[in-house]
N, C-alpha and C. Protein backbone atom coordinates (compact mmCIF):
# COMPACT_ATOMS: atom_id res chain seq x y z
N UNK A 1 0.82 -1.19 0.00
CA UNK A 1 0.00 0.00 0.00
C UNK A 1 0.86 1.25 0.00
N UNK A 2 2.21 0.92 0.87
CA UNK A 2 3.03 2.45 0.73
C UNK A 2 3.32 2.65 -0.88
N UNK A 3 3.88 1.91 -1.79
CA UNK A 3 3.80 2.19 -3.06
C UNK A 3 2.45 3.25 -3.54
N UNK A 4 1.28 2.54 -3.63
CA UNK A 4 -0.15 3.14 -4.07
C UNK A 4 -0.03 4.75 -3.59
N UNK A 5 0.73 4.80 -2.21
CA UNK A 5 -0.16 5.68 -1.07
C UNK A 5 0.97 7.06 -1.70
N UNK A 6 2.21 6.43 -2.11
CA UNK A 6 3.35 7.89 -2.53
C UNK A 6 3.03 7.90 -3.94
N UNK A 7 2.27 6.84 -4.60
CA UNK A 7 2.23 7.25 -6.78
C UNK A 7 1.56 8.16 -6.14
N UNK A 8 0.66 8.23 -5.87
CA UNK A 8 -0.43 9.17 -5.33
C UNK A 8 -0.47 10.82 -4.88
N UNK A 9 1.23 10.84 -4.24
CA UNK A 9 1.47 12.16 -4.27
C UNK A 9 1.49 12.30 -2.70
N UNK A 10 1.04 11.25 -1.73
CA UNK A 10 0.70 11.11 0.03
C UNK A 10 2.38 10.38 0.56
N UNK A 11 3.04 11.82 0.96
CA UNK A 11 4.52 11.08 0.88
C UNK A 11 4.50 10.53 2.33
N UNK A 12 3.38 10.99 3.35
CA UNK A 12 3.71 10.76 4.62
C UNK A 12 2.06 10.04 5.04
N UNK A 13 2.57 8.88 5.99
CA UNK A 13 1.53 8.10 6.32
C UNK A 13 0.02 9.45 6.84
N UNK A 14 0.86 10.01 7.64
CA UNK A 14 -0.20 11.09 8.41
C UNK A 14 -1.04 12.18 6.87
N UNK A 15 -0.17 12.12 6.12
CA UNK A 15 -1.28 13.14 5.12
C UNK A 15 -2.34 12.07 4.47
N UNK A 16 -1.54 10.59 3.93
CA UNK A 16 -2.77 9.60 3.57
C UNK A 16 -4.17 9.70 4.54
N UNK A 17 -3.83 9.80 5.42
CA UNK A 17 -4.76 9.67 6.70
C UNK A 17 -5.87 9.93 6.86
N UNK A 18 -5.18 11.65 7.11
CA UNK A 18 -5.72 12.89 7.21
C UNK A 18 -7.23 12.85 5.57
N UNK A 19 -6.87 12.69 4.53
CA UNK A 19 -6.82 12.71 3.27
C UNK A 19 -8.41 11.55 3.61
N UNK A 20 -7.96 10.45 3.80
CA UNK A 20 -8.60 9.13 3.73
C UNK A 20 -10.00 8.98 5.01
N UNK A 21 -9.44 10.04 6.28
CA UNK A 21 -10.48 9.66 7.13
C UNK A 21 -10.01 8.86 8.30
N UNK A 22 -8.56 8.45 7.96
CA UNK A 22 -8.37 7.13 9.26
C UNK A 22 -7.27 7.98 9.85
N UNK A 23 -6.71 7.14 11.31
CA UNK A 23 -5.80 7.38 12.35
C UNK A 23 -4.72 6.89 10.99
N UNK A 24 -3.30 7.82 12.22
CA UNK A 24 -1.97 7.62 10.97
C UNK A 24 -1.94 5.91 11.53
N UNK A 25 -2.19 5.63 12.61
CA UNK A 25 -1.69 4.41 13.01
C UNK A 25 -2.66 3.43 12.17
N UNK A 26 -3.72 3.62 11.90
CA UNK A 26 -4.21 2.48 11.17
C UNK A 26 -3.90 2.41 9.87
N UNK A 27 -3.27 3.38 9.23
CA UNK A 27 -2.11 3.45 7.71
C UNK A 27 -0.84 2.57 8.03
N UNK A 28 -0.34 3.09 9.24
CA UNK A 28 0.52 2.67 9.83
C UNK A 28 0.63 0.55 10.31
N UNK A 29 -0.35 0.76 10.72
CA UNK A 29 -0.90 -1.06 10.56
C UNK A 29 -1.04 -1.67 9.61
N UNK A 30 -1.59 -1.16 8.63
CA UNK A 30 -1.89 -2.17 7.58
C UNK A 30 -0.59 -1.76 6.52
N UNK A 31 0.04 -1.02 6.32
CA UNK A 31 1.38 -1.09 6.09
C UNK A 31 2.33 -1.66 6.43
N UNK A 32 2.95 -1.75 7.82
CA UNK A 32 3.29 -3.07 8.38
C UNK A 32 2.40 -4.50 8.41
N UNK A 33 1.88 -4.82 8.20
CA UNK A 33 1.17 -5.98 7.92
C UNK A 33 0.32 -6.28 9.05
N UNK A 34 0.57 -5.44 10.67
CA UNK A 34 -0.28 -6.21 11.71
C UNK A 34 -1.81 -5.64 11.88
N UNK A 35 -2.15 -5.13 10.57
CA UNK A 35 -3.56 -5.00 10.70
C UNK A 35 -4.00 -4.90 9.22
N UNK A 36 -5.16 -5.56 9.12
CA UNK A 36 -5.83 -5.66 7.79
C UNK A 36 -7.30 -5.00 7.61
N UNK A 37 -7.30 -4.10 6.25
CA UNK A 37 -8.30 -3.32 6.36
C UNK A 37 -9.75 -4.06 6.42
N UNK A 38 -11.16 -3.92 6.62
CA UNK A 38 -12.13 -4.83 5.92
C UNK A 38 -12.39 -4.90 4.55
N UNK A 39 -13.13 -5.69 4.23
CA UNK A 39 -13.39 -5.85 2.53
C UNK A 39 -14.39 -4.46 2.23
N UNK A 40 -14.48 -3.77 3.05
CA UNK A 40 -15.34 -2.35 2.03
C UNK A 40 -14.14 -1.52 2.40
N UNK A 41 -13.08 -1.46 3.53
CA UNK A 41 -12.25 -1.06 3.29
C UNK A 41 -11.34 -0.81 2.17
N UNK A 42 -10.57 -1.84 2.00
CA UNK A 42 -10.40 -2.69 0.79
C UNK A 42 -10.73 -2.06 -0.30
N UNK A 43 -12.37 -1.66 -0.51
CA UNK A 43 -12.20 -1.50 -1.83
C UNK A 43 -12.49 0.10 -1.78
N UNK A 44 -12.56 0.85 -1.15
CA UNK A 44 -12.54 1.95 -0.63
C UNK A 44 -11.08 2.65 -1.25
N UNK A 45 -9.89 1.81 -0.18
CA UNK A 45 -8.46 2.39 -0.40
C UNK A 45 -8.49 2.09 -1.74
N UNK A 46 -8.75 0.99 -2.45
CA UNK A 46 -8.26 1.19 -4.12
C UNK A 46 -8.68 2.19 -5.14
N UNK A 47 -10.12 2.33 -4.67
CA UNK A 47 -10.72 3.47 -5.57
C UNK A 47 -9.87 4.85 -4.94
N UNK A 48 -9.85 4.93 -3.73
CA UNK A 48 -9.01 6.07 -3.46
C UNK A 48 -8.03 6.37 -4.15
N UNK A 49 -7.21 5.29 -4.12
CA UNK A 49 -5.57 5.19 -4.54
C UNK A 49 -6.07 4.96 -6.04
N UNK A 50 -6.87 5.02 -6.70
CA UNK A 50 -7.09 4.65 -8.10
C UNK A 50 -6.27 3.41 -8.65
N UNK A 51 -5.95 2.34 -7.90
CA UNK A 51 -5.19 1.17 -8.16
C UNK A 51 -6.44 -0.20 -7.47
N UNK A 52 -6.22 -1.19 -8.62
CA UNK A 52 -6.46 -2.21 -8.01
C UNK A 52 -6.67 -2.88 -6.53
N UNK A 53 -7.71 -3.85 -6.03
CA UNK A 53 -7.38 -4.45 -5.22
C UNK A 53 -6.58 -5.59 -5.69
N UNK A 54 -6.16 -6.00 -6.20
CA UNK A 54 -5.39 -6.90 -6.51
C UNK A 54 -4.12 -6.77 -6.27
N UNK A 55 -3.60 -5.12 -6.65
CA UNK A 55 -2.42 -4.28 -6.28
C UNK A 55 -2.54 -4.03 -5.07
N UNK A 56 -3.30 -3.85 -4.88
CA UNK A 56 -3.08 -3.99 -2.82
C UNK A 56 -2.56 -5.09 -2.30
N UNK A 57 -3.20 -6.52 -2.57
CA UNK A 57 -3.24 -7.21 -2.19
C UNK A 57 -1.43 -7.56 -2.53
N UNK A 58 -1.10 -7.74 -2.82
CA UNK A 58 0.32 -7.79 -3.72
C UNK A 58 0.04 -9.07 -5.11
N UNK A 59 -0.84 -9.00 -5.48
CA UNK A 59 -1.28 -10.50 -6.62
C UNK A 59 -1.15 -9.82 -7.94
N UNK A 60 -1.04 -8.39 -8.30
CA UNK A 60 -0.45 -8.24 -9.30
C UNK A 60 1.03 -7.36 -9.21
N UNK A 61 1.59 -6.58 -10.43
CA UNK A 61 2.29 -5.65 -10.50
C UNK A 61 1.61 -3.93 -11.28
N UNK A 62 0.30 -4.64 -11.44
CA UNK A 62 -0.55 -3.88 -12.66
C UNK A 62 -1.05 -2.08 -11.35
N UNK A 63 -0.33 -1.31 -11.18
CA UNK A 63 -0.56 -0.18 -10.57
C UNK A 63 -1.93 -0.03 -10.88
N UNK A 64 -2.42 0.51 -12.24
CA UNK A 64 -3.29 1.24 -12.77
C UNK A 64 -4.64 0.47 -12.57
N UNK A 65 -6.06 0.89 -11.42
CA UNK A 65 -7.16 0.35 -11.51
C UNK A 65 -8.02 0.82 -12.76
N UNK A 66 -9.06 0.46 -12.13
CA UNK A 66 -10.08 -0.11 -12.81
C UNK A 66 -10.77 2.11 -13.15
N UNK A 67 -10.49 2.79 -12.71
CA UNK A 67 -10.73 3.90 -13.01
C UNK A 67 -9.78 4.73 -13.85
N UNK A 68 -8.44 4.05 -14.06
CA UNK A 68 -7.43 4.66 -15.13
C UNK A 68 -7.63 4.57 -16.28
N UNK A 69 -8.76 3.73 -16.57
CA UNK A 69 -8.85 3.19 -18.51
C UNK A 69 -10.27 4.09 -18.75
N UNK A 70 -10.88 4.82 -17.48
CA UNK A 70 -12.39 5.63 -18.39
C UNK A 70 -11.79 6.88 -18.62
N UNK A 71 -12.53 7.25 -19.32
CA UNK A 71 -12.09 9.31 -20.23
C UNK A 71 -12.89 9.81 -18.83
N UNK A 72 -12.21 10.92 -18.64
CA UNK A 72 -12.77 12.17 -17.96
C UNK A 72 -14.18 12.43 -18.25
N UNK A 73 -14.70 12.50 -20.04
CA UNK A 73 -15.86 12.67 -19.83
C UNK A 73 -16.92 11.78 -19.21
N UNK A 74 -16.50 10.38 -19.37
CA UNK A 74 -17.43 9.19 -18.86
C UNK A 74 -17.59 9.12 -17.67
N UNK A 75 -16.32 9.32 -16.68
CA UNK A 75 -16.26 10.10 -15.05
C UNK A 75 -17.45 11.03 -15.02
N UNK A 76 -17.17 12.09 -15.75
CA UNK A 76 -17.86 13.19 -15.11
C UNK A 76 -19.65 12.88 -15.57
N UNK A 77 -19.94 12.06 -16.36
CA UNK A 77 -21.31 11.77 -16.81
C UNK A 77 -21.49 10.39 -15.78
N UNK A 78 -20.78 9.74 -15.37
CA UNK A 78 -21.37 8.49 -13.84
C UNK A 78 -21.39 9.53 -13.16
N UNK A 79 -21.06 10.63 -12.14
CA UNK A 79 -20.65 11.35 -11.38
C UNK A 79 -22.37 12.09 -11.52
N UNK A 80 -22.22 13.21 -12.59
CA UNK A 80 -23.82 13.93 -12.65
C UNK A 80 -24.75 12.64 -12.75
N UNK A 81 -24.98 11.74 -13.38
CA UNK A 81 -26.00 10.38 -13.18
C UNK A 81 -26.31 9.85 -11.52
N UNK A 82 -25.06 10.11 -10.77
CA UNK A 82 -25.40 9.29 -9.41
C UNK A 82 -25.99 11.09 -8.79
N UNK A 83 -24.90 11.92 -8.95
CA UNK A 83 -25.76 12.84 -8.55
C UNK A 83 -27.19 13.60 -8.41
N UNK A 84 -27.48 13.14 -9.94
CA UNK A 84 -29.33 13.53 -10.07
C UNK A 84 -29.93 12.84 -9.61
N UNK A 85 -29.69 11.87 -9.25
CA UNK A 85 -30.07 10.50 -8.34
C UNK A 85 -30.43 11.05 -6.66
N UNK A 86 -30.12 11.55 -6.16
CA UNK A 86 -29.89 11.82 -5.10
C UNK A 86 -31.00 12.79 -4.21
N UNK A 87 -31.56 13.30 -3.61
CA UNK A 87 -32.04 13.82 -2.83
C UNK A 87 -31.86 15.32 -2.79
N UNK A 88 -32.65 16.43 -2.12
CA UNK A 88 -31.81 17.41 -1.91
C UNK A 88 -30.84 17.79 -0.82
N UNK A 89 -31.84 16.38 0.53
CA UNK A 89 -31.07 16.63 1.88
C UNK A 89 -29.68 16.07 1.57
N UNK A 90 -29.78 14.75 0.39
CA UNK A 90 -28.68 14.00 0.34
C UNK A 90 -27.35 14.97 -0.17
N UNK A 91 -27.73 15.60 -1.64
CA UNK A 91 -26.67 16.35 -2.15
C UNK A 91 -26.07 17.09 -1.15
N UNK A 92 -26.98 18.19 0.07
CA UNK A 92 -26.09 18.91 0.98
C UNK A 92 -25.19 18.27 1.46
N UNK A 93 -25.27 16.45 2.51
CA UNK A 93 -24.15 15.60 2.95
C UNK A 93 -22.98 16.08 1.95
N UNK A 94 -23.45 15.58 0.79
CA UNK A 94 -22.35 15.36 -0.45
C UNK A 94 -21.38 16.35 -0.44
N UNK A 95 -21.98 17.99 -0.64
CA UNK A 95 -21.75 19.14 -0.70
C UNK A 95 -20.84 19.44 0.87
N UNK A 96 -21.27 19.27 1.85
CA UNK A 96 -20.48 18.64 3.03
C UNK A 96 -19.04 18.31 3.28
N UNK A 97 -19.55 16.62 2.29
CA UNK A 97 -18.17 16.04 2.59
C UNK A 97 -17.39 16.67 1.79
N UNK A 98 -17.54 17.31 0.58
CA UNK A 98 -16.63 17.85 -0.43
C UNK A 98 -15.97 19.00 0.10
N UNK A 99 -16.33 19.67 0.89
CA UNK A 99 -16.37 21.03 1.76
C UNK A 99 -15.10 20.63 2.44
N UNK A 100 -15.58 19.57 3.33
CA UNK A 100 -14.69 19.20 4.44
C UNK A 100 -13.26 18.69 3.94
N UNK A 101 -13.30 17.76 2.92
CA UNK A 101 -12.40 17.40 2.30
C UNK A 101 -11.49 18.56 1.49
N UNK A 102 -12.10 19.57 1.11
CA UNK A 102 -11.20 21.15 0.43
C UNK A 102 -10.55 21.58 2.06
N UNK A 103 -11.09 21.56 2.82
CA UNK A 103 -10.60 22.31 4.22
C UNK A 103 -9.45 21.49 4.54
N UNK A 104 -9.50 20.41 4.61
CA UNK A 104 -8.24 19.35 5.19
C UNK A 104 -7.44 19.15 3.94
N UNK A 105 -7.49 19.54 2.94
CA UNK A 105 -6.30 20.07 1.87
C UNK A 105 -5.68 21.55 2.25
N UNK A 106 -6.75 22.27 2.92
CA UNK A 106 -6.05 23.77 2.61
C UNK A 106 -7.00 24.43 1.44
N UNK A 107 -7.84 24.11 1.01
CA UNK A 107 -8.29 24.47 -0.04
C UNK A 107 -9.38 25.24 0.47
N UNK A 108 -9.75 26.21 -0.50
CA UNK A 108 -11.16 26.97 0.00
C UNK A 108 -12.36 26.51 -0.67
N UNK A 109 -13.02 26.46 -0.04
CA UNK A 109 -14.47 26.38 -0.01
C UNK A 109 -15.22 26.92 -0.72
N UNK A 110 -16.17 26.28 -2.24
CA UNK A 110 -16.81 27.21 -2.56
C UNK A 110 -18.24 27.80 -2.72
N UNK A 111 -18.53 28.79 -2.80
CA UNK A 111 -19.83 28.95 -2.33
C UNK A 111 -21.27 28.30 -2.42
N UNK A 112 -22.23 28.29 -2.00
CA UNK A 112 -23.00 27.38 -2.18
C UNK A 112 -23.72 27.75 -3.31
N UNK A 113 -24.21 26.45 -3.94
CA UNK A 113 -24.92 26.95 -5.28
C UNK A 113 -26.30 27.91 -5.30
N UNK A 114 -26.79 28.68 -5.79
CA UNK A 114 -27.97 29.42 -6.01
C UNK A 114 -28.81 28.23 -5.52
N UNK A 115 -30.07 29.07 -4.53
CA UNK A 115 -30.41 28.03 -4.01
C UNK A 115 -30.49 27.22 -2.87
N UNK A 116 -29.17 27.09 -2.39
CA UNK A 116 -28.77 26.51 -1.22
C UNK A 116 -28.70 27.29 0.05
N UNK A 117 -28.47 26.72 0.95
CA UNK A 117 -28.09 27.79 1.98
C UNK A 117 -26.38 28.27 2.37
């Protein structure tokens, strides 16, 4: 996983972390081997890390998951599809976590859409 966790640009266990939601020590565990994530874990860190579970697992050498072979536009059309999908209370969570996640980069926040509060 330290491979996945530095292609990635996360040179230090504590920014993966920070980044991901977990304690540095539980990066820290399952990097040393004495702790193993769960299976939604699992597939969580790969989509994160945009690499395989398989590449986690160490069963291939193949870095590149299952999200490196779609175009940007096909991303961004699953992305608005799950989004229109959604609720209005739901989108705010969404709008939320995206928020929260710009703040623990350093990043600013941007305003809420027409509409919102």
């Amino acid at each position: 996983m330290k491979a996945a966790r530095e292609l990635r640009g996360y040179k230090s266990q504590q920014s993966f972390a920070n980044a991901f939601g977990v304690a540095q020590s539980t990066v820290g565990g399952w990097e040393a081997g004495s702790r193993e994530p769960t299976y939604e874990t699992l597939v969580r860190l790969a989509s994160f890390l945009h690499v395989s579970v398989d590449y986690l697992l160490g069963l291939t050498d193949e870095k590149e998951g299952p999200l490196a072979e779609i175009s940007e536009e096909t991303l961004d059309a699953e992305i608005m599809a799950h989004l229109k999908s959604l609720s209005p209370e739901d989108l705010e969570k969404v709008d939320f976590f995206v928020q929260g996640i710009l703040a623990a980069r350093g990043g600013k926040p941007f305003p809420p859409a027409e509409g919102q509060k």
